[in-house]
Structures are given as structure tokens and as C-alpha cells.
C-alpha atoms as a PDB file:
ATOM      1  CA  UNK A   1      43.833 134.430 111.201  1.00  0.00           C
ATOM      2  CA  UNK A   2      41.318 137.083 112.728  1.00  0.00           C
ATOM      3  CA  UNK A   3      42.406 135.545 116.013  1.00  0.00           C
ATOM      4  CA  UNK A   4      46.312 135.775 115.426  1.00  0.00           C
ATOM      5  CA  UNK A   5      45.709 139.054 114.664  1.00  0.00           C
ATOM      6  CA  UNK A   6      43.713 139.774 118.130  1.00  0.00           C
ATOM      7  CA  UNK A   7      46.686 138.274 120.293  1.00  0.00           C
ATOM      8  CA  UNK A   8      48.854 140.359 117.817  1.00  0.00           C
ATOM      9  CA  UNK A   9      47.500 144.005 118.795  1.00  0.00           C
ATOM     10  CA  UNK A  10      46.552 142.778 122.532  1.00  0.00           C
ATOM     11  CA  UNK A  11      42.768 143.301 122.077  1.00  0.00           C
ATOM     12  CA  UNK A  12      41.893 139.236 122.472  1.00  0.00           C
ATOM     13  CA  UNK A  13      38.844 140.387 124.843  1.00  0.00           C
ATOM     14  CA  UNK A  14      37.512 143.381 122.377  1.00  0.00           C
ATOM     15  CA  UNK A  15      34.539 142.135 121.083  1.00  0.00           C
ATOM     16  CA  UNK A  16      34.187 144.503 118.739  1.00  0.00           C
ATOM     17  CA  UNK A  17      37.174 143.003 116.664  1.00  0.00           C
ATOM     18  CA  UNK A  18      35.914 139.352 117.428  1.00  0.00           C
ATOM     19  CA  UNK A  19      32.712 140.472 115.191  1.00  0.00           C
ATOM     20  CA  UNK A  20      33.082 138.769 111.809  1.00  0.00           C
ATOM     21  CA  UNK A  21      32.530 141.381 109.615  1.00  0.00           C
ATOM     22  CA  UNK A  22      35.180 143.694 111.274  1.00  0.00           C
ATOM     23  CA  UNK A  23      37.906 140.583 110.766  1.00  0.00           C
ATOM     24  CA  UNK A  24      36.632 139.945 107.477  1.00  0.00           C
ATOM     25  CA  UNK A  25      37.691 144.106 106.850  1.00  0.00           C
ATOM     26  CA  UNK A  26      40.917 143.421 108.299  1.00  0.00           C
ATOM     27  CA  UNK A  27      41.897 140.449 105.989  1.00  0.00           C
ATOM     28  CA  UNK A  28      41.042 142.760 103.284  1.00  0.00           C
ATOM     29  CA  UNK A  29      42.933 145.438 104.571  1.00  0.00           C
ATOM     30  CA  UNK A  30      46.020 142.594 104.738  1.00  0.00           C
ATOM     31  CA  UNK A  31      44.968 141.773 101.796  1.00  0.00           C
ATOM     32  CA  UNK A  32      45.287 144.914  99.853  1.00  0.00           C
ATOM     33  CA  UNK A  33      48.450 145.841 101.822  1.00  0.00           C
ATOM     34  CA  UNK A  34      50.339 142.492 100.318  1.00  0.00           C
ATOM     35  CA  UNK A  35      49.082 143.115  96.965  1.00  0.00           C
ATOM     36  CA  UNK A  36      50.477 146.641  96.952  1.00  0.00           C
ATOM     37  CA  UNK A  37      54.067 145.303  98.112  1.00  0.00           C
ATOM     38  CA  UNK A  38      54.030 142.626  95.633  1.00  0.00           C
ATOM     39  CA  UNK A  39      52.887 144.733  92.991  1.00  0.00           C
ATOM     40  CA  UNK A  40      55.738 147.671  93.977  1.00  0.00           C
ATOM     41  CA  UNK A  41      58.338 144.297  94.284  1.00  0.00           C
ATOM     42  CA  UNK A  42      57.150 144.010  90.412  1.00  0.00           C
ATOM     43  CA  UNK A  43      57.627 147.464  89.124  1.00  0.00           C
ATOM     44  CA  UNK A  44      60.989 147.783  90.614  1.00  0.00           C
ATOM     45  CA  UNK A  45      62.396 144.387  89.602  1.00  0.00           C
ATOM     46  CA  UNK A  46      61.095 145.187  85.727  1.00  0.00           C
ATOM     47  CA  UNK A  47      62.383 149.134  86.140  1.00  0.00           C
ATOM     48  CA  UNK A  48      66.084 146.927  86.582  1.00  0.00           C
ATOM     49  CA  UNK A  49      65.447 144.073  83.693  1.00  0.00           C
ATOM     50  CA  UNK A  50      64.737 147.188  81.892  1.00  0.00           C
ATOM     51  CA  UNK A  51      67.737 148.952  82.856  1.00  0.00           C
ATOM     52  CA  UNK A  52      70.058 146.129  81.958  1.00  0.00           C
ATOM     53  CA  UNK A  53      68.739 145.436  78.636  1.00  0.00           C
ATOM     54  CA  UNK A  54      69.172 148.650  77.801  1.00  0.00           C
ATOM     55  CA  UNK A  55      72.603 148.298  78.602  1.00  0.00           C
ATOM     56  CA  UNK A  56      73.132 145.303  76.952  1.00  0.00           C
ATOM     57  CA  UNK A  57      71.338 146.566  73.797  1.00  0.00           C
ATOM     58  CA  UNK A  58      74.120 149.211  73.563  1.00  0.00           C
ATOM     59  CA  UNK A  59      77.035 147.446  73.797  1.00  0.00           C
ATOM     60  CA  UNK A  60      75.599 145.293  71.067  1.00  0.00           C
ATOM     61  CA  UNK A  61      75.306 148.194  68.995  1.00  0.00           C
ATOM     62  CA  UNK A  62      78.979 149.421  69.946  1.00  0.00           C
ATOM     63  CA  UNK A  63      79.960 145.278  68.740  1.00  0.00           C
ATOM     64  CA  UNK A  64      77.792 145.715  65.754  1.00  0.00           C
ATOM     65  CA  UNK A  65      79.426 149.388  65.031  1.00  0.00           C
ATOM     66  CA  UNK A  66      82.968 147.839  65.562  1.00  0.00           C
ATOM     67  CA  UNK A  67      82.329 144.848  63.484  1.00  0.00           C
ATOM     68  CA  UNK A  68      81.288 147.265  60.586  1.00  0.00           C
ATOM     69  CA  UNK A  69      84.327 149.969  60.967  1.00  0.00           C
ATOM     70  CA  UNK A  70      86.733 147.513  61.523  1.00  0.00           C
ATOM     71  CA  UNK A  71      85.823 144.643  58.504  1.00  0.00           C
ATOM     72  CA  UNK A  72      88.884 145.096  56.810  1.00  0.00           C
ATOM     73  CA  UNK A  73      91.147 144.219  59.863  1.00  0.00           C
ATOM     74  CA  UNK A  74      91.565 139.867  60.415  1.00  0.00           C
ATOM     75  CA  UNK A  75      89.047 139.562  63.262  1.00  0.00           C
ATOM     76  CA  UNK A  76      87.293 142.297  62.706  1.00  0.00           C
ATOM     77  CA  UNK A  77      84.294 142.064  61.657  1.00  0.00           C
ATOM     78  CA  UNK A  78      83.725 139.997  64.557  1.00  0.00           C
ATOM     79  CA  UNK A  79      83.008 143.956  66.672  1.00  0.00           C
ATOM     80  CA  UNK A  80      84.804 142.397  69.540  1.00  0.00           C
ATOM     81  CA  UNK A  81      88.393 144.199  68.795  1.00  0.00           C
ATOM     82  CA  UNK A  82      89.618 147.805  69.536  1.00  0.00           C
ATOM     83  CA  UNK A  83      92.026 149.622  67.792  1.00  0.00           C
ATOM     84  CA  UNK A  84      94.756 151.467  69.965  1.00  0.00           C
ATOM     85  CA  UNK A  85      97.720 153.182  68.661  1.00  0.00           C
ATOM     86  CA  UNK A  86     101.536 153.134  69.925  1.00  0.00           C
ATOM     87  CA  UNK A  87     104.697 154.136  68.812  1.00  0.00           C
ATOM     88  CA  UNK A  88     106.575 157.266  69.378  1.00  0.00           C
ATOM     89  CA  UNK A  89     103.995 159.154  67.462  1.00  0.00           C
ATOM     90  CA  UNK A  90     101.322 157.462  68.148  1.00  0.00           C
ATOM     91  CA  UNK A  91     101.267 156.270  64.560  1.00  0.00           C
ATOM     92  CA  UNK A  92     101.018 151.851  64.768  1.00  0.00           C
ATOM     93  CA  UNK A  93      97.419 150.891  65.254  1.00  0.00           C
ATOM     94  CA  UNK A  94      96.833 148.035  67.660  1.00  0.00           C
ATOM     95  CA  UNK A  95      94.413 145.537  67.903  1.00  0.00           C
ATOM     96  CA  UNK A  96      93.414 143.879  70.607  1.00  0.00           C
ATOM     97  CA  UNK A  97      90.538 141.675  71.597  1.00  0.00           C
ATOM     98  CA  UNK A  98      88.400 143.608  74.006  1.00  0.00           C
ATOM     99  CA  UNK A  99      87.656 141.271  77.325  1.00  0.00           C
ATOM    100  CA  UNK A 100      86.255 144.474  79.543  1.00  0.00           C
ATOM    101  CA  UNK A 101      83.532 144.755  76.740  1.00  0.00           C
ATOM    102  CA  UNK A 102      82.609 140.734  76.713  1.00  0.00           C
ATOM    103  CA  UNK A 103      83.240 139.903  80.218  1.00  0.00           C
ATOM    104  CA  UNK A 104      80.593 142.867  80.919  1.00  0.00           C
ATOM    105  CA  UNK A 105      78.208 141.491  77.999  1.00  0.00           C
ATOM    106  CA  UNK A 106      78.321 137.874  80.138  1.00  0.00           C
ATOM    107  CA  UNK A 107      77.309 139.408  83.655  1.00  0.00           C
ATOM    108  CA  UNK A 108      74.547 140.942  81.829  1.00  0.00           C
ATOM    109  CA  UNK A 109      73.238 138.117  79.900  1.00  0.00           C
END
């Protein structure tokens, strides 16, 4: 390894370098370095899990929400259904399943 890393920075005839305890520091230093990537590789990945179970706790609350305010309705209960209104005055409410809301639940899960 110490060697690799002689060729690597051009210094295969420094004999300071060649002295054990010096490549011993430099594995360390390699050492340390990879650890520090790995452990920032780490944070970030758990900052996104975080991120998106956030997000996926919330739209289970909006399902759970739905499924409470809309019991009454055939289907319902189920929280997967939103209520639209048409007509000329707005006045006929709709209900329709809501695939935006599950199909972004699956990429999530």
C-alpha cells in the first residue's frame, strides 16, 4: 500500500516516506479520510429516509383525515376518495378515487 502510494505522488526514491512509521501515518491519514466520507455518505442518505418518511407520514394523515370526514360517503372511510363539486353552481359533490395521492404513497414506500 505504502508503496502504491510512493509511485502515486512520484517520490519512489524519498526515503523519508519509505520509513515505516511515516507510511504507517499515511494509512491513517487514508484511513480517517474514508471514514469521514463514509460517515458524511451516512448522514446524507438518513437526512433523505428521513425526508421521505416524513412525507409519507403526512399523506397518511391526509388518508386517515379523509377516511374520517368522508365515513358517511360508500368508500369513504377508506381516506382514499376526494370530493369535487360540478354543476352549474358548483352545487353536485363528486367523488372520485384519488390515484395522484396512492400512486405517490407507492413510490414512497
Amino acid at each position: 500500500m505504502c508503496a502504491q502510494f510512493l509511485v502515486q505522488i512520484g517520490a519512489e526514491h524519498n526515503v523519508a516516506l519509505r520509513n515505516a512509521k511515516v507510511c504507517s501515518h499515511v494509512a491513517e491519514i487514508r484511513s480517517a479520510l474514508a471514514e469521514g466520507i463514509i460517515q458524511r455518505e451516512i448522514t446524507n442518505r438518513n437526512a433523505r429516509v428521513g425526508l421521505l418518511q416524513d412525507l409519507v407520514d403526512r399523506m397518511r394523515r391526509v388518508i386517515e383525515e379523509r377516511g374520517a370526514e368522508m365515513a358517511d360517503v360508500p368508500g369513504g372511510s377508506s381516506g382514499l376518495l376526494v370530493k369535487t363539486y360540478k354543476g352549474k353552481d358548483a352545487d353536485t359533490a363528486v367523488y372520485r378515487f384519488d390515484a395522484a395521492l396512492v400512486e405517490q404513497n407507492e413510490c414512497h414506500v
